[in-house]
PDB file of N, CA and C in Angstrom:
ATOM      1  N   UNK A   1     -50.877-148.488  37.378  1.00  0.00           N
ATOM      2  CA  UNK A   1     -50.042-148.379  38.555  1.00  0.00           C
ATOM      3  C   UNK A   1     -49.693-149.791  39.022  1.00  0.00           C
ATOM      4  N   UNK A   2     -48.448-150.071  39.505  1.00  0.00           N
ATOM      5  CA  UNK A   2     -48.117-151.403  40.023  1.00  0.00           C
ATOM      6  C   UNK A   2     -48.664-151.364  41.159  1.00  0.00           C
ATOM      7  N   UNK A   3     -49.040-152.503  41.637  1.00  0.00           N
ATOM      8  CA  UNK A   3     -49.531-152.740  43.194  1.00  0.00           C
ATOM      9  C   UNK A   3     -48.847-153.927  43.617  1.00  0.00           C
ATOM     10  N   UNK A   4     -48.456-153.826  44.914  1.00  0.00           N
ATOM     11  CA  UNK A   4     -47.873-154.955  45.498  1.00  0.00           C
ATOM     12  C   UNK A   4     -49.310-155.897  45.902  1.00  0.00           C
ATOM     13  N   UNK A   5     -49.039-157.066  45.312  1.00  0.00           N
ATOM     14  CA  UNK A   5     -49.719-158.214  46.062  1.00  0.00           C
ATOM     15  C   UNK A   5     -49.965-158.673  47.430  1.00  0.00           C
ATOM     16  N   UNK A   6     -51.096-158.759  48.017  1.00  0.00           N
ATOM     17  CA  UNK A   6     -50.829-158.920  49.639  1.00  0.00           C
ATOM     18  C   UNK A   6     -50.305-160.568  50.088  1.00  0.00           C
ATOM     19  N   UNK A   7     -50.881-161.379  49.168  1.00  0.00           N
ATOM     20  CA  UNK A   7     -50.458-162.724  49.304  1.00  0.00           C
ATOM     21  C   UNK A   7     -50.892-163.644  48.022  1.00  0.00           C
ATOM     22  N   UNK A   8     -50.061-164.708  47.609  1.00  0.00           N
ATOM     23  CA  UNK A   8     -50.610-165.299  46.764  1.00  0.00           C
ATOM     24  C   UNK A   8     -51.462-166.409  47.015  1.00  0.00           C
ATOM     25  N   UNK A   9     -52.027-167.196  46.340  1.00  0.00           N
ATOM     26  CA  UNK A   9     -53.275-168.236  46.364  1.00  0.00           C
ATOM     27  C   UNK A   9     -52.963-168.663  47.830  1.00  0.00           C
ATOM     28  N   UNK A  10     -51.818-168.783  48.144  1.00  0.00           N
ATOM     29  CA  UNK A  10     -51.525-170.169  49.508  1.00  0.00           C
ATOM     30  C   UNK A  10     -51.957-168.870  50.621  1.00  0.00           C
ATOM     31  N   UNK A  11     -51.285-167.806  50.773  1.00  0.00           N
ATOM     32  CA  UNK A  11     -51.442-166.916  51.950  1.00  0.00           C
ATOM     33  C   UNK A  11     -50.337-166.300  52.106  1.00  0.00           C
ATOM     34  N   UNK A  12     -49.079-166.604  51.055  1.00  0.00           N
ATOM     35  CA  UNK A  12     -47.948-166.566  51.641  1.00  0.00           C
ATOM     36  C   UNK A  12     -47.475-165.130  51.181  1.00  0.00           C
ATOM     37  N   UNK A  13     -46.767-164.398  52.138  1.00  0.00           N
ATOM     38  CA  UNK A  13     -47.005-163.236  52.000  1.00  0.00           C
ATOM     39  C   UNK A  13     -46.020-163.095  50.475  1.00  0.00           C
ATOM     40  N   UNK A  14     -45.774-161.652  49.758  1.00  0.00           N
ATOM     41  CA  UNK A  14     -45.090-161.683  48.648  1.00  0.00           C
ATOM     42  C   UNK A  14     -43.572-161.837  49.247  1.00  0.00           C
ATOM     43  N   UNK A  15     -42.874-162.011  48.598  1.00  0.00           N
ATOM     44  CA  UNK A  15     -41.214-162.645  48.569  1.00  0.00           C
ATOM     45  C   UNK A  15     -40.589-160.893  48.508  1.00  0.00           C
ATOM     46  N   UNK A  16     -39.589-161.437  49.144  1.00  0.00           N
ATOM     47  CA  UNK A  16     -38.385-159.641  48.975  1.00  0.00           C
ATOM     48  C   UNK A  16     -38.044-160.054  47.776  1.00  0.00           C
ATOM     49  N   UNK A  17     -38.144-160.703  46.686  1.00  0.00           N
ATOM     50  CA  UNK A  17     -37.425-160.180  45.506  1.00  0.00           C
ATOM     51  C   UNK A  17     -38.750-159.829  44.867  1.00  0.00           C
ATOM     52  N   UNK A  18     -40.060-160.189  44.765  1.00  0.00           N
ATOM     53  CA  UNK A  18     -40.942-159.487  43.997  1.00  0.00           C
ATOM     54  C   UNK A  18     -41.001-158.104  44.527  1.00  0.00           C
ATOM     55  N   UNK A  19     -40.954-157.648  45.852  1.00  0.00           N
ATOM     56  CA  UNK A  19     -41.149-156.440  46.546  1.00  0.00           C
ATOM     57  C   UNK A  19     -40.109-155.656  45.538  1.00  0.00           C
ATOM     58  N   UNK A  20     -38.811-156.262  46.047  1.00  0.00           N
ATOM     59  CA  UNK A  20     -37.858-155.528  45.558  1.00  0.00           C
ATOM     60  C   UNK A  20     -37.797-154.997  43.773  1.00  0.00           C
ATOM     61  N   UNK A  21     -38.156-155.716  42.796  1.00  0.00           N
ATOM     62  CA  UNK A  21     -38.829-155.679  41.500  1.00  0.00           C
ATOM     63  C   UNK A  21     -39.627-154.729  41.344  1.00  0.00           C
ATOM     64  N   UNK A  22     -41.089-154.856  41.981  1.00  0.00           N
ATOM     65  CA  UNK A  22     -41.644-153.703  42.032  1.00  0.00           C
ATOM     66  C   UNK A  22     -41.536-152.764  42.224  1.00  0.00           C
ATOM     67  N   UNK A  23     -40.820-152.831  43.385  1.00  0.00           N
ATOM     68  CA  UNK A  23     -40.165-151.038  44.069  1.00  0.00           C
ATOM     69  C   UNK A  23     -39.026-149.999  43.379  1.00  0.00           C
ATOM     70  N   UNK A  24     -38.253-151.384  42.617  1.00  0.00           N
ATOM     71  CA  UNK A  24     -37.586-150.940  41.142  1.00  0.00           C
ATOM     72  C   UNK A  24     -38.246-150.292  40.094  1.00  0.00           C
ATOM     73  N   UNK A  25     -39.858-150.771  39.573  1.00  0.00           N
ATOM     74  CA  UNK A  25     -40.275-150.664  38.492  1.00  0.00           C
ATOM     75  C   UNK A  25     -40.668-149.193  39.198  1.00  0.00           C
ATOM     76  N   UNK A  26     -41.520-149.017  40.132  1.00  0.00           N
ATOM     77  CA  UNK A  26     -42.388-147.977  40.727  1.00  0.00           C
ATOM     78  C   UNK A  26     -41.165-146.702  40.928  1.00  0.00           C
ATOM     79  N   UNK A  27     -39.388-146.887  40.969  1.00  0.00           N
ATOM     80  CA  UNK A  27     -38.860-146.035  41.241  1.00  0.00           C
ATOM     81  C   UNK A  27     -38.510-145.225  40.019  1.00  0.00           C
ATOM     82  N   UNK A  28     -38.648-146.194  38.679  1.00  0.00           N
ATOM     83  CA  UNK A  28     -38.186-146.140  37.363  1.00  0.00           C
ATOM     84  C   UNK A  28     -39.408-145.663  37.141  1.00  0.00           C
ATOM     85  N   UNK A  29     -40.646-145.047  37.046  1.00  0.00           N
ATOM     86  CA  UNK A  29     -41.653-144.911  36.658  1.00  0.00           C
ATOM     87  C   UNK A  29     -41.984-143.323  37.384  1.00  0.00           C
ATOM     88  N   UNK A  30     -40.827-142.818  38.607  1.00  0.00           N
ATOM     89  CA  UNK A  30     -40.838-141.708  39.254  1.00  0.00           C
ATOM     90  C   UNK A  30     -39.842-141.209  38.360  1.00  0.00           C
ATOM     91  N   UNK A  31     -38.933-141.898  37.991  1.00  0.00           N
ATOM     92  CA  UNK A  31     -37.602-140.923  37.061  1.00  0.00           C
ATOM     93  C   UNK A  31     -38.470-140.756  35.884  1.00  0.00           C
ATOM     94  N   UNK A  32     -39.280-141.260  35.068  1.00  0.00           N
ATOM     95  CA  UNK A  32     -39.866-141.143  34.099  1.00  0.00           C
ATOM     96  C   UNK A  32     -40.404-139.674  34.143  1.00  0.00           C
ATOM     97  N   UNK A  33     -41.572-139.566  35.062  1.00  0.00           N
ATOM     98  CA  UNK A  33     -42.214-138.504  35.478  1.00  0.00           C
ATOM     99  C   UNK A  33     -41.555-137.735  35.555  1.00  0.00           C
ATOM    100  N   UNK A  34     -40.647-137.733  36.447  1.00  0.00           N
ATOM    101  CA  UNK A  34     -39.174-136.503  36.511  1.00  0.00           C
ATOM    102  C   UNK A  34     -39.099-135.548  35.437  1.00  0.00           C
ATOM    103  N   UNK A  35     -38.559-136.737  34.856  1.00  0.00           N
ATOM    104  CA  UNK A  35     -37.882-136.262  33.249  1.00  0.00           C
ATOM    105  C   UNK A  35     -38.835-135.803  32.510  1.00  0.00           C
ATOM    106  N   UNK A  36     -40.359-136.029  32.579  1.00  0.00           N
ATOM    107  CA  UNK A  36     -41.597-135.292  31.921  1.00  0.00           C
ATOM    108  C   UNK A  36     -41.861-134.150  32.262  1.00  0.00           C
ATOM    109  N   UNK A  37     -41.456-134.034  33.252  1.00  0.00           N
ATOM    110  CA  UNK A  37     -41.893-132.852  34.110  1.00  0.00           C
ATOM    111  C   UNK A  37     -43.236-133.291  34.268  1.00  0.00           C
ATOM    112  N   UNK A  38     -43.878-134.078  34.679  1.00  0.00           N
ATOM    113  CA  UNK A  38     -44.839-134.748  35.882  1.00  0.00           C
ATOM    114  C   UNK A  38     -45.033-134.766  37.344  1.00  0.00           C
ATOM    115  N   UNK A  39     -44.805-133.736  37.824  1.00  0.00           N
ATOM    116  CA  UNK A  39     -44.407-133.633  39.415  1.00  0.00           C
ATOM    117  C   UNK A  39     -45.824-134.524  39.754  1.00  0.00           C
ATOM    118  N   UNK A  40     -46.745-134.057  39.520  1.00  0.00           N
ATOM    119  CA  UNK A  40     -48.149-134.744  40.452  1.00  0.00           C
ATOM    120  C   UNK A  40     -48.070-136.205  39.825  1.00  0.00           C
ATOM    121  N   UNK A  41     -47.401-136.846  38.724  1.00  0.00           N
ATOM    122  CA  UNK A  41     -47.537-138.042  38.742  1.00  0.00           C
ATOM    123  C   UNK A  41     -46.553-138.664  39.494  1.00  0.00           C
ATOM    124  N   UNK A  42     -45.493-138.269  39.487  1.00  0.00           N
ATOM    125  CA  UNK A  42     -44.182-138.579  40.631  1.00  0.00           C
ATOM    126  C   UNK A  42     -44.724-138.450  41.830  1.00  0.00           C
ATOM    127  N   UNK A  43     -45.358-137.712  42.537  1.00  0.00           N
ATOM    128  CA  UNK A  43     -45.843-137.377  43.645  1.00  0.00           C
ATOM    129  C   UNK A  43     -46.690-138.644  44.336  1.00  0.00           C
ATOM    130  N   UNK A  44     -47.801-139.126  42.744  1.00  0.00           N
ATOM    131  CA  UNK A  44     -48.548-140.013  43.625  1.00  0.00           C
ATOM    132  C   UNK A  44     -47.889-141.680  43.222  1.00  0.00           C
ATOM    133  N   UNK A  45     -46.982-141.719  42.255  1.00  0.00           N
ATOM    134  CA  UNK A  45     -46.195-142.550  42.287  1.00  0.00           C
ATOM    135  C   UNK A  45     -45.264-143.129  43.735  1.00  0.00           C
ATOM    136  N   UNK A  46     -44.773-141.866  43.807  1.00  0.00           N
ATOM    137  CA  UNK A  46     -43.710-141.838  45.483  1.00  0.00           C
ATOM    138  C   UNK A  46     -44.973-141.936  46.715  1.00  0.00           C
ATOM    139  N   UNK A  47     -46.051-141.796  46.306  1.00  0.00           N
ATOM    140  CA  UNK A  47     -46.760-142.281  47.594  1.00  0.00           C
ATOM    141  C   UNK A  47     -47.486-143.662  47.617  1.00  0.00           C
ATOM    142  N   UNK A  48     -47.283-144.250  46.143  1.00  0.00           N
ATOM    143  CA  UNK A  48     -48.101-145.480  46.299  1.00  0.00           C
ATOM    144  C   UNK A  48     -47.020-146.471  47.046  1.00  0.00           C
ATOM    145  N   UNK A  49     -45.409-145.665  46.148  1.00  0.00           N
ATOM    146  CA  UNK A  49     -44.404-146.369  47.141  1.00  0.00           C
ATOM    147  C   UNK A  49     -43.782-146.415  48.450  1.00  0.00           C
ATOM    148  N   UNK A  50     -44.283-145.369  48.831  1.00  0.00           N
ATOM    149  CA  UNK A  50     -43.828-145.595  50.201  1.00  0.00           C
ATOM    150  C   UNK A  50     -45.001-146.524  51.203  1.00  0.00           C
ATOM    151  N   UNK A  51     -46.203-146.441  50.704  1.00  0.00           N
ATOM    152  CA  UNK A  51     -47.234-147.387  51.264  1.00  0.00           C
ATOM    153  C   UNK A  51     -46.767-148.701  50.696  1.00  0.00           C
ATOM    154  N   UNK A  52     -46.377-149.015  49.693  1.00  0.00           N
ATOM    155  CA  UNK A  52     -46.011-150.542  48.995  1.00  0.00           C
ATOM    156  C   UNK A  52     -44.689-150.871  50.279  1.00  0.00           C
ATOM    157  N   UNK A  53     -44.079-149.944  50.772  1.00  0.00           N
ATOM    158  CA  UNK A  53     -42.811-150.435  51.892  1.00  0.00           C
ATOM    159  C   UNK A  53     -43.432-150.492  53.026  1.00  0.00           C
ATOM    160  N   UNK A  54     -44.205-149.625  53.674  1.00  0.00           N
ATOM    161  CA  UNK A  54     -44.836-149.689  54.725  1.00  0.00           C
ATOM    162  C   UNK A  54     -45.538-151.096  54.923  1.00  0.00           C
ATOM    163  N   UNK A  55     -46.370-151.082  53.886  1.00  0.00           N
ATOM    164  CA  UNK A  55     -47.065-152.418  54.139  1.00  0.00           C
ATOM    165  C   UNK A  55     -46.495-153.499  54.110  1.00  0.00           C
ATOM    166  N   UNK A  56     -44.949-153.507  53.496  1.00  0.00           N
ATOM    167  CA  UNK A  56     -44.458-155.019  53.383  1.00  0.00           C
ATOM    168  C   UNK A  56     -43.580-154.999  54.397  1.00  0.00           C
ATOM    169  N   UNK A  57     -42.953-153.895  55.268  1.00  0.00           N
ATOM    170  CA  UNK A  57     -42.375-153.921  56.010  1.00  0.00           C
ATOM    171  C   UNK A  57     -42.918-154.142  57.319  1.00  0.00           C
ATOM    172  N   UNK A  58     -44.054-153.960  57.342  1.00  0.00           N
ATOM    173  CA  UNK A  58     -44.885-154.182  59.007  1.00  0.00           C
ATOM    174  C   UNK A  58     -45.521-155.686  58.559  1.00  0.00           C
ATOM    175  N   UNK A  59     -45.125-156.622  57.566  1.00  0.00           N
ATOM    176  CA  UNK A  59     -45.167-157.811  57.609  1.00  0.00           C
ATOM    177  C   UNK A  59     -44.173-158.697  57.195  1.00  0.00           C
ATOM    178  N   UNK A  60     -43.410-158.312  56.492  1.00  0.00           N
ATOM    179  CA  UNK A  60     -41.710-158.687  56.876  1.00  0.00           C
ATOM    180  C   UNK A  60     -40.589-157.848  57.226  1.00  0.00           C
ATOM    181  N   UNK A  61     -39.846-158.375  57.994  1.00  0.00           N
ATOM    182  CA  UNK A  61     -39.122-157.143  58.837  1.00  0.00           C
ATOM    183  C   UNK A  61     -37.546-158.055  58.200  1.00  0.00           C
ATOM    184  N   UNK A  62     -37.184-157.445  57.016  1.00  0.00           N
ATOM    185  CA  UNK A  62     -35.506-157.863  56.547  1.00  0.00           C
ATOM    186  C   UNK A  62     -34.625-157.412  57.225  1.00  0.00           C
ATOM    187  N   UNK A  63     -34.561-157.433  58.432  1.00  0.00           N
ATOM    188  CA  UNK A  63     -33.707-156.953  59.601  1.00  0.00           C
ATOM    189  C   UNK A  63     -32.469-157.701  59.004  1.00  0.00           C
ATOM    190  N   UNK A  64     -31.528-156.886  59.101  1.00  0.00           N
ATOM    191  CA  UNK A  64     -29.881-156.959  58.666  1.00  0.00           C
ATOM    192  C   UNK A  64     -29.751-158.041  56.983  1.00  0.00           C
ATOM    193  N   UNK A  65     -30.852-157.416  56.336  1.00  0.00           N
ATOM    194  CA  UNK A  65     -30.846-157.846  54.790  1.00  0.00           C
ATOM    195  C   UNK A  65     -29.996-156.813  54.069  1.00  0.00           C
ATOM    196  N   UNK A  66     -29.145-157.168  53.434  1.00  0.00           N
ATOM    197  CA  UNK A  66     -27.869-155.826  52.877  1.00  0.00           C
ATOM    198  C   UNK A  66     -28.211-155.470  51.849  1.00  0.00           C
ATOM    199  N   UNK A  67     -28.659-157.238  50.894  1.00  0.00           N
ATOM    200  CA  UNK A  67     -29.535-156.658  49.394  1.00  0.00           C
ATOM    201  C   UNK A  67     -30.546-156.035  49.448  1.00  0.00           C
ATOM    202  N   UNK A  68     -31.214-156.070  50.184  1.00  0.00           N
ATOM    203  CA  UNK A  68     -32.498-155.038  50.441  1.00  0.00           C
ATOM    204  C   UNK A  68     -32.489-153.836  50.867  1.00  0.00           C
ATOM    205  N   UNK A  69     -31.089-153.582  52.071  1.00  0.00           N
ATOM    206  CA  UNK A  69     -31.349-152.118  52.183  1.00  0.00           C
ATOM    207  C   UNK A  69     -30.261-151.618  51.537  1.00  0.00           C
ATOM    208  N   UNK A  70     -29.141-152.070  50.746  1.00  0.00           N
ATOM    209  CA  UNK A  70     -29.026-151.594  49.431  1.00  0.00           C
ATOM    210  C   UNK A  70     -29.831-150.762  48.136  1.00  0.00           C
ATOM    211  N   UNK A  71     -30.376-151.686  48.056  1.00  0.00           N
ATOM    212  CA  UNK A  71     -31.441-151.930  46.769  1.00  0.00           C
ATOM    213  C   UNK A  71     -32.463-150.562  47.090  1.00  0.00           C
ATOM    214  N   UNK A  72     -32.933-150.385  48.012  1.00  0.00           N
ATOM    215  CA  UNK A  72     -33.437-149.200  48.847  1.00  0.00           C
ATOM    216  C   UNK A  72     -32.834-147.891  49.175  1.00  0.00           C
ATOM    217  N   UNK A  73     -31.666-147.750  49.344  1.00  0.00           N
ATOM    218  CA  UNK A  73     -30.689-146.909  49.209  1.00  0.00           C
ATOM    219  C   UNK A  73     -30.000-146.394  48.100  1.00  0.00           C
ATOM    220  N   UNK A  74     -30.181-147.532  47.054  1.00  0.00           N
ATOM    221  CA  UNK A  74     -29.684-147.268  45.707  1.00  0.00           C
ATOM    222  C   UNK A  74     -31.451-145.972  45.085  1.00  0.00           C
ATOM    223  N   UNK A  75     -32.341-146.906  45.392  1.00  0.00           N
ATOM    224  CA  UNK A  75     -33.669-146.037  44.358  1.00  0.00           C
ATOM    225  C   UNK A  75     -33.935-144.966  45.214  1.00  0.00           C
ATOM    226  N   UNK A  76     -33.368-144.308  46.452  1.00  0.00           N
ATOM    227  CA  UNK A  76     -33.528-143.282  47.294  1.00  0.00           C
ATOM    228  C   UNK A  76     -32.233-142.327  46.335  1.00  0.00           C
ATOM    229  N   UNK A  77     -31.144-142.518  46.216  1.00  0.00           N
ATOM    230  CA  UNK A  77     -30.145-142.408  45.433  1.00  0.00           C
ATOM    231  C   UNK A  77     -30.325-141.581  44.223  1.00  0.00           C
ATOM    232  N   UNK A  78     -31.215-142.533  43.715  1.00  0.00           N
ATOM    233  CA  UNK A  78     -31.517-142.095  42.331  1.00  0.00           C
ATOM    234  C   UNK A  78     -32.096-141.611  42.442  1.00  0.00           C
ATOM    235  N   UNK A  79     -33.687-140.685  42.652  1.00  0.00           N
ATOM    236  CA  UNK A  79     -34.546-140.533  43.264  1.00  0.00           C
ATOM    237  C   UNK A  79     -34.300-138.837  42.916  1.00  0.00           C
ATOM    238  N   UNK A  80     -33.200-138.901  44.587  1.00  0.00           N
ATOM    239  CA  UNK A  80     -32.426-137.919  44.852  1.00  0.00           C
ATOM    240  C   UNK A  80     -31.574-137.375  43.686  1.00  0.00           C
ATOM    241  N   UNK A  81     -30.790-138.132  42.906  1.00  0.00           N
ATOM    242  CA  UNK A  81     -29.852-137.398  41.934  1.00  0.00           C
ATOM    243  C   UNK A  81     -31.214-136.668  40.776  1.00  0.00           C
ATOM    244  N   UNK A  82     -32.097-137.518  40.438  1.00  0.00           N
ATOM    245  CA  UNK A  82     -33.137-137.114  39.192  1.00  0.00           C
ATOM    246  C   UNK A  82     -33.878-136.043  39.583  1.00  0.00           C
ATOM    247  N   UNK A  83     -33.960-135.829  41.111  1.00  0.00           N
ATOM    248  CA  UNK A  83     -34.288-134.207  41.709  1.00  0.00           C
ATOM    249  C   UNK A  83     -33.391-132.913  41.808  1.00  0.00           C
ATOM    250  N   UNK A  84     -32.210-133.325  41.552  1.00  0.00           N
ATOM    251  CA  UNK A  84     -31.302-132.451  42.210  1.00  0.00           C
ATOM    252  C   UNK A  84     -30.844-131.979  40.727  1.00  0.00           C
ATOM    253  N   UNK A  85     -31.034-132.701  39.521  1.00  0.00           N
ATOM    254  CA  UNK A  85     -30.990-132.670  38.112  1.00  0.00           C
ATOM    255  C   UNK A  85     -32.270-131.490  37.769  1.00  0.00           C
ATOM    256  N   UNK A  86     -33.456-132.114  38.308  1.00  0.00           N
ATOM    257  CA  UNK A  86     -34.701-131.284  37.774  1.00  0.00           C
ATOM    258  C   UNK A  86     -34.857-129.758  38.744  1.00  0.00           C
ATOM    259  N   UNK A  87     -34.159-129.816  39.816  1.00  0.00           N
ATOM    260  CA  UNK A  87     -34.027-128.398  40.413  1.00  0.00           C
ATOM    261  C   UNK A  87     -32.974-127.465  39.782  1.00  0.00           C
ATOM    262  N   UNK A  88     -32.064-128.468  39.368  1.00  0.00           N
ATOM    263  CA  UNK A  88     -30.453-127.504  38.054  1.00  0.00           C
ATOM    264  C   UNK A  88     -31.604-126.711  37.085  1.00  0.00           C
ATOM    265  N   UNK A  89     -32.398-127.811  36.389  1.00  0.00           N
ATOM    266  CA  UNK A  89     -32.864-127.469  35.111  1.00  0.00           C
ATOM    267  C   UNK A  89     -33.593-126.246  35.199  1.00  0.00           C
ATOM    268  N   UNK A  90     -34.591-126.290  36.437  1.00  0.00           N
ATOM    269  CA  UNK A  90     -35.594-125.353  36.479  1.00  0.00           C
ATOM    270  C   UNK A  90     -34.978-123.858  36.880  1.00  0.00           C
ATOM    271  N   UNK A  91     -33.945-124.282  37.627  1.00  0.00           N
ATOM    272  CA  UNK A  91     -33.179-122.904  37.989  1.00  0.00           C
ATOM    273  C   UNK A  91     -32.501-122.547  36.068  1.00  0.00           C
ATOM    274  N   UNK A  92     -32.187-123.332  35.383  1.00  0.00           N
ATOM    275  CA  UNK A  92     -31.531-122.572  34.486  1.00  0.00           C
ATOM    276  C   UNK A  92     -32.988-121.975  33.526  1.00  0.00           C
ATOM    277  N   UNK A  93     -33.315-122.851  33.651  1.00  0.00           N
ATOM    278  CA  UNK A  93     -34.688-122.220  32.898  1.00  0.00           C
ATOM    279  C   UNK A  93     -35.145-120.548  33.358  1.00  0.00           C
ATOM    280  N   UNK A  94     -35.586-121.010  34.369  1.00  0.00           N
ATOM    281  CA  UNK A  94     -35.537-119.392  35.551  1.00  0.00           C
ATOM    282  C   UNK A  94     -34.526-118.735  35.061  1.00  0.00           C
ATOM    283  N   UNK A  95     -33.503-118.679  34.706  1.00  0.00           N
ATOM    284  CA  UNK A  95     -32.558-117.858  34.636  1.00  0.00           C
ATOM    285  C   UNK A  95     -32.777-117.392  33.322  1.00  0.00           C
ATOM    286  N   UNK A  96     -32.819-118.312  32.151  1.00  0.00           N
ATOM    287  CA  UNK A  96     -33.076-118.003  30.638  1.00  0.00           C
ATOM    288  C   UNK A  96     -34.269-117.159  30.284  1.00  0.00           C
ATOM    289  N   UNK A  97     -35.376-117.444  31.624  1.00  0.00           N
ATOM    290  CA  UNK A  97     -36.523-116.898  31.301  1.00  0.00           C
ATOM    291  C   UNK A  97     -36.583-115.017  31.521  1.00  0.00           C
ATOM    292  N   UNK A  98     -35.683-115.173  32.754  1.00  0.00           N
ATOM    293  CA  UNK A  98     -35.576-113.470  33.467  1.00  0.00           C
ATOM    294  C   UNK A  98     -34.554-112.645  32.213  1.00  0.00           C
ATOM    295  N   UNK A  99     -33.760-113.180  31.279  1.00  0.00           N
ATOM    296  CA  UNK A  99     -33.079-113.110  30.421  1.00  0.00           C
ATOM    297  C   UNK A  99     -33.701-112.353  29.157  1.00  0.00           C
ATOM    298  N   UNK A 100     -34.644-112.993  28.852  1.00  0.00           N
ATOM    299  CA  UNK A 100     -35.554-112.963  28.007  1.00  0.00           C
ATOM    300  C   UNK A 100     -36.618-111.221  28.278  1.00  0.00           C
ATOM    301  N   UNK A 101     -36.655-112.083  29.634  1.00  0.00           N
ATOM    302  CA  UNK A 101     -37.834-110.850  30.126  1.00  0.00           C
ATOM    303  C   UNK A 101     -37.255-109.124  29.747  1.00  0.00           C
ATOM    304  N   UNK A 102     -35.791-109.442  30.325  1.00  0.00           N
ATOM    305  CA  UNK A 102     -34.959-108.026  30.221  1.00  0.00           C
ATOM    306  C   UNK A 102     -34.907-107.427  28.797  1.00  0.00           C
ATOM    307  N   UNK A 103     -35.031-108.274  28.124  1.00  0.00           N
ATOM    308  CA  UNK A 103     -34.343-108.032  26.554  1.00  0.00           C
ATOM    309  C   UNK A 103     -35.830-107.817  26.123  1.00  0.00           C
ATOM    310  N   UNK A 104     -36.371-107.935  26.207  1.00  0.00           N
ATOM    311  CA  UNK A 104     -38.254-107.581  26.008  1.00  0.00           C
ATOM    312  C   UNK A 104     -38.693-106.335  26.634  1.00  0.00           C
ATOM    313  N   UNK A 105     -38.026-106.753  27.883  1.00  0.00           N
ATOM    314  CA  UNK A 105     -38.752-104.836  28.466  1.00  0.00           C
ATOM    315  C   UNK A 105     -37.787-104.095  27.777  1.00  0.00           C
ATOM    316  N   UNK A 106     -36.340-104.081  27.616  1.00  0.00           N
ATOM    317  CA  UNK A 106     -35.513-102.934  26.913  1.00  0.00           C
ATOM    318  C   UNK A 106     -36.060-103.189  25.636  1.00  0.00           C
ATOM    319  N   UNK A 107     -36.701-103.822  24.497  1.00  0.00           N
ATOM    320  CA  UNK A 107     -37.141-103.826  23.289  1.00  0.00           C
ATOM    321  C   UNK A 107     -37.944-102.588  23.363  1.00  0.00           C
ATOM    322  N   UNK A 108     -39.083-103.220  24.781  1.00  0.00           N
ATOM    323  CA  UNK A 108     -40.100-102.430  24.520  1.00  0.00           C
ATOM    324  C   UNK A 108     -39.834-100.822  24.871  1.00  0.00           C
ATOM    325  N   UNK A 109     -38.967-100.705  25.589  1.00  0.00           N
ATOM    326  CA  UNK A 109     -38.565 -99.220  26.343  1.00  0.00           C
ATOM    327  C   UNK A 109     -37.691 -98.476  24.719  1.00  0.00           C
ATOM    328  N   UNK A 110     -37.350 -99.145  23.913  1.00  0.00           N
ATOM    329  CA  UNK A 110     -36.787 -98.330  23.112  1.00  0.00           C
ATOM    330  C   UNK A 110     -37.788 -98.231  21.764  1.00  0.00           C
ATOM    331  N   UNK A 111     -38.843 -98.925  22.094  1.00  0.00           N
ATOM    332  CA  UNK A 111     -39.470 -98.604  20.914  1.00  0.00           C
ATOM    333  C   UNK A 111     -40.706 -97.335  21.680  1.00  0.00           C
ATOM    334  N   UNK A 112     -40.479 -96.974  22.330  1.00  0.00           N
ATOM    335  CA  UNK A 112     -41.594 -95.866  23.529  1.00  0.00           C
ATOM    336  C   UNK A 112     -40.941 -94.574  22.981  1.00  0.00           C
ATOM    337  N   UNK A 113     -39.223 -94.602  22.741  1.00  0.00           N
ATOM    338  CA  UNK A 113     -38.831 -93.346  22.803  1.00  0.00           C
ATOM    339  C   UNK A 113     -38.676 -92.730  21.250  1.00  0.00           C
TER     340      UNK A 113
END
């Protein structure tokens, strides 16, 4: 799991572009899961990240930073589209599956008579 750094050797807290890097890698590592069908690893992925923002945000505050709340808006974005993809899928699945089911119970109903 990536972890954000709290400070390096000097004290100095981590930089918005390492934050931002990480929060990239950690968002790319939720689409991964996605696409595995990993919900509980996405799950605790999306919670290490929202603590990795919390914590860097209650010690730097990028008040009116555009690349940052871009960059944040973009992996919310994606996030969102790679869910809205894996809710299509599961509904068609669901659908293929009740499909199946029908053509199995009428198998079985005509082999009864």
């Amino acid at each position: 799991m990536v972890r954000l750094r709290e400070a390096d050797v000097s004290g100095v807290p981590v930089s918005k572009n390492e934050f931002l890097d990480q929060f990239n890698k950690l968002n790319a590592h939720i689409e991964t899961a996605l696409e595995m069908h990993d919900f509980d690893r996405a799950r605790r992925i999306d919670m290490a990240r929202r603590q990795m923002l919390h914590e860097f945000t209650s010690k730097v505050m990028p008040d009116g930073d555009k690349v940052f709340f871009d960059t944040l808006e973009r992996c919310a974005a994606d996030n969102a589209r790679a869910i809205t993809h894996i809710t299509s899928e599961m509904g068609r699945i669901r659908r293929k599956a009740g499909r199946k089911m029908r053509q199995l119970n009428g198998y079985r109903a005509s082999r009864t008579q």
